[in-house]
N, C-alpha and C. Protein backbone atom coordinates (compact mmCIF):
# COMPACT_ATOMS: atom_id res chain seq x y z
N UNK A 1 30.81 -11.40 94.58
CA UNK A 1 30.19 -10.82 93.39
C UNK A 1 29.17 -11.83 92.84
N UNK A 2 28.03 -11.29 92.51
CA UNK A 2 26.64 -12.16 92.12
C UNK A 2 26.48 -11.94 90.50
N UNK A 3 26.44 -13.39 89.97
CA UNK A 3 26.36 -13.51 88.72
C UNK A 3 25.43 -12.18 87.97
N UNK A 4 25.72 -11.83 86.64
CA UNK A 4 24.64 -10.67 86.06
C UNK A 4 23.44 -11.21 86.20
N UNK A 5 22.34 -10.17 85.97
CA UNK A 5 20.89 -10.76 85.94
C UNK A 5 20.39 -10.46 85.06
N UNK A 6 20.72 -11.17 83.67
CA UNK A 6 20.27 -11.18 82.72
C UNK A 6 19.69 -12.80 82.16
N UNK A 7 18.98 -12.91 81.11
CA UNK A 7 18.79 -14.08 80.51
C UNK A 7 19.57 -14.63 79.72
N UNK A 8 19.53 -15.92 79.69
CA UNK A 8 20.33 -16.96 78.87
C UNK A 8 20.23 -16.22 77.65
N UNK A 9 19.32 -15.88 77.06
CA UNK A 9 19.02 -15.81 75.39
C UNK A 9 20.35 -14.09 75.52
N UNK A 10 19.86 -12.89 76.57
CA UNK A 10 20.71 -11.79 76.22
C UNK A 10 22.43 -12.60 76.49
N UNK A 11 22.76 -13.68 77.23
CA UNK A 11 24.05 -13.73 77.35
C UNK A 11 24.26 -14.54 76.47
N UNK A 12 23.71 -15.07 75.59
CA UNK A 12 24.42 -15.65 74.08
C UNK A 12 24.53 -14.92 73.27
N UNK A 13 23.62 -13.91 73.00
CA UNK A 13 23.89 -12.44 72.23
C UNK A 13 25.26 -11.91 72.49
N UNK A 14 25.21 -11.56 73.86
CA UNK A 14 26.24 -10.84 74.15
C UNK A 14 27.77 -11.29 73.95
N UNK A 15 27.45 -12.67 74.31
CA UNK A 15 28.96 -13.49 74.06
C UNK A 15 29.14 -13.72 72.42
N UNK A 16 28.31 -13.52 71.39
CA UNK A 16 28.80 -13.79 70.08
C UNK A 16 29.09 -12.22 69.70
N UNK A 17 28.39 -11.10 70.55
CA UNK A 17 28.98 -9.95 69.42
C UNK A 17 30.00 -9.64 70.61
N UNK A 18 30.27 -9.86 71.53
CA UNK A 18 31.73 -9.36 72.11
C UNK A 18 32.78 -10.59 71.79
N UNK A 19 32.48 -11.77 70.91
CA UNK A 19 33.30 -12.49 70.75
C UNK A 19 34.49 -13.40 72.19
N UNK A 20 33.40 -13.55 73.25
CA UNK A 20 34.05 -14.11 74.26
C UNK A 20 33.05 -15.14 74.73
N UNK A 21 33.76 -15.86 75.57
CA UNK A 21 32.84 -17.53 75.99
C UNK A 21 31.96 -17.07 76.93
N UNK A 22 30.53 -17.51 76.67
CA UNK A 22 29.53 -17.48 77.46
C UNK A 22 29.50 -17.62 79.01
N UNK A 23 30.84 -18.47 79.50
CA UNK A 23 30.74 -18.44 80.79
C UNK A 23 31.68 -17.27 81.36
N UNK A 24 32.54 -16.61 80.31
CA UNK A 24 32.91 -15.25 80.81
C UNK A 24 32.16 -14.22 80.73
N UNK A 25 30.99 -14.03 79.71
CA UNK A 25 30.39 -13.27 79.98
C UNK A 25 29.02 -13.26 81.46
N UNK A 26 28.66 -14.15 82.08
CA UNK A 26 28.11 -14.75 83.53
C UNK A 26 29.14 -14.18 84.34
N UNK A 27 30.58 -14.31 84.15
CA UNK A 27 31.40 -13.81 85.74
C UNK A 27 32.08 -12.37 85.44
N UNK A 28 31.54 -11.74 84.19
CA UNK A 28 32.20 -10.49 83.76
C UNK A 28 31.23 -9.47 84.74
N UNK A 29 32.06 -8.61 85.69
CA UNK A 29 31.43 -7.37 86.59
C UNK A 29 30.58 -6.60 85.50
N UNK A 30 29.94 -5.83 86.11
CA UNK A 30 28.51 -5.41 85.06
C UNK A 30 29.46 -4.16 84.90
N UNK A 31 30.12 -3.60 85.09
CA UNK A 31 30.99 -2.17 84.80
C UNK A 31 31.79 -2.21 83.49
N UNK A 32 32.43 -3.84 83.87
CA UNK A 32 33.17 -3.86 82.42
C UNK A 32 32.37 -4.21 81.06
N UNK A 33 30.99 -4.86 81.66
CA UNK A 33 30.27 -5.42 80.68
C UNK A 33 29.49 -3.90 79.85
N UNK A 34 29.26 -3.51 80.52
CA UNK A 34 28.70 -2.19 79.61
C UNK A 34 29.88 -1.26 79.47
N UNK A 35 31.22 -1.39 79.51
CA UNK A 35 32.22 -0.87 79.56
C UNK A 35 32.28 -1.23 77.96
N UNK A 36 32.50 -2.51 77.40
CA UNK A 36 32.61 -3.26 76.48
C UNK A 36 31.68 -2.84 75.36
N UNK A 37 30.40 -2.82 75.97
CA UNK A 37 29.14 -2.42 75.18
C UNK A 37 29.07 -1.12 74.63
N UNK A 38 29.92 -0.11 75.63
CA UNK A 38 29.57 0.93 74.84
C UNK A 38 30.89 1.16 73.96
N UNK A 39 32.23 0.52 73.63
CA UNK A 39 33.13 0.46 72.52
C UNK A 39 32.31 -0.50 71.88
N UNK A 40 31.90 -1.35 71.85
CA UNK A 40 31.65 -1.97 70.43
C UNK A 40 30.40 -1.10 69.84
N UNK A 41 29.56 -0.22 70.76
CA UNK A 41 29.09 0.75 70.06
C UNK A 41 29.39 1.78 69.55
N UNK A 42 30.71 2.44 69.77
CA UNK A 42 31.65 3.45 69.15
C UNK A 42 32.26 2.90 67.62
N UNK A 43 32.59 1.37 68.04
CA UNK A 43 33.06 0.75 67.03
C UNK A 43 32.26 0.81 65.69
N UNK A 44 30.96 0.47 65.83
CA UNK A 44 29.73 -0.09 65.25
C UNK A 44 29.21 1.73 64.46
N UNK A 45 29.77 3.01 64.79
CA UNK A 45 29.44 4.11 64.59
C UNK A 45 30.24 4.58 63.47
N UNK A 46 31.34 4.25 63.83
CA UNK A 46 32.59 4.51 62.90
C UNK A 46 32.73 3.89 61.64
């Protein structure tokens, strides 16, 4: 499995609003990562 291909700047974003360490968000599968993204957007609705 090949690291995400995103930028440094979107994976510090991402690791402060999913509240997890930056180097888990680099080895997190892209399924769970927008898995995640779209509850904290359900969350964020409610």
């Amino acid at each position: 499995m090949k690291p995400l291909q995103i930028s440094p700047e979107t994976a510090v974003k991402l690791a402060e609003k999913l509240k997890v360490p930056l180097e888990q968000i680099m080895h997190m599968p892209q399924h769970i990562l927008i898995q995640k993204l779209i509850e904290l957007e359900k969350d964020k609705k409610n």
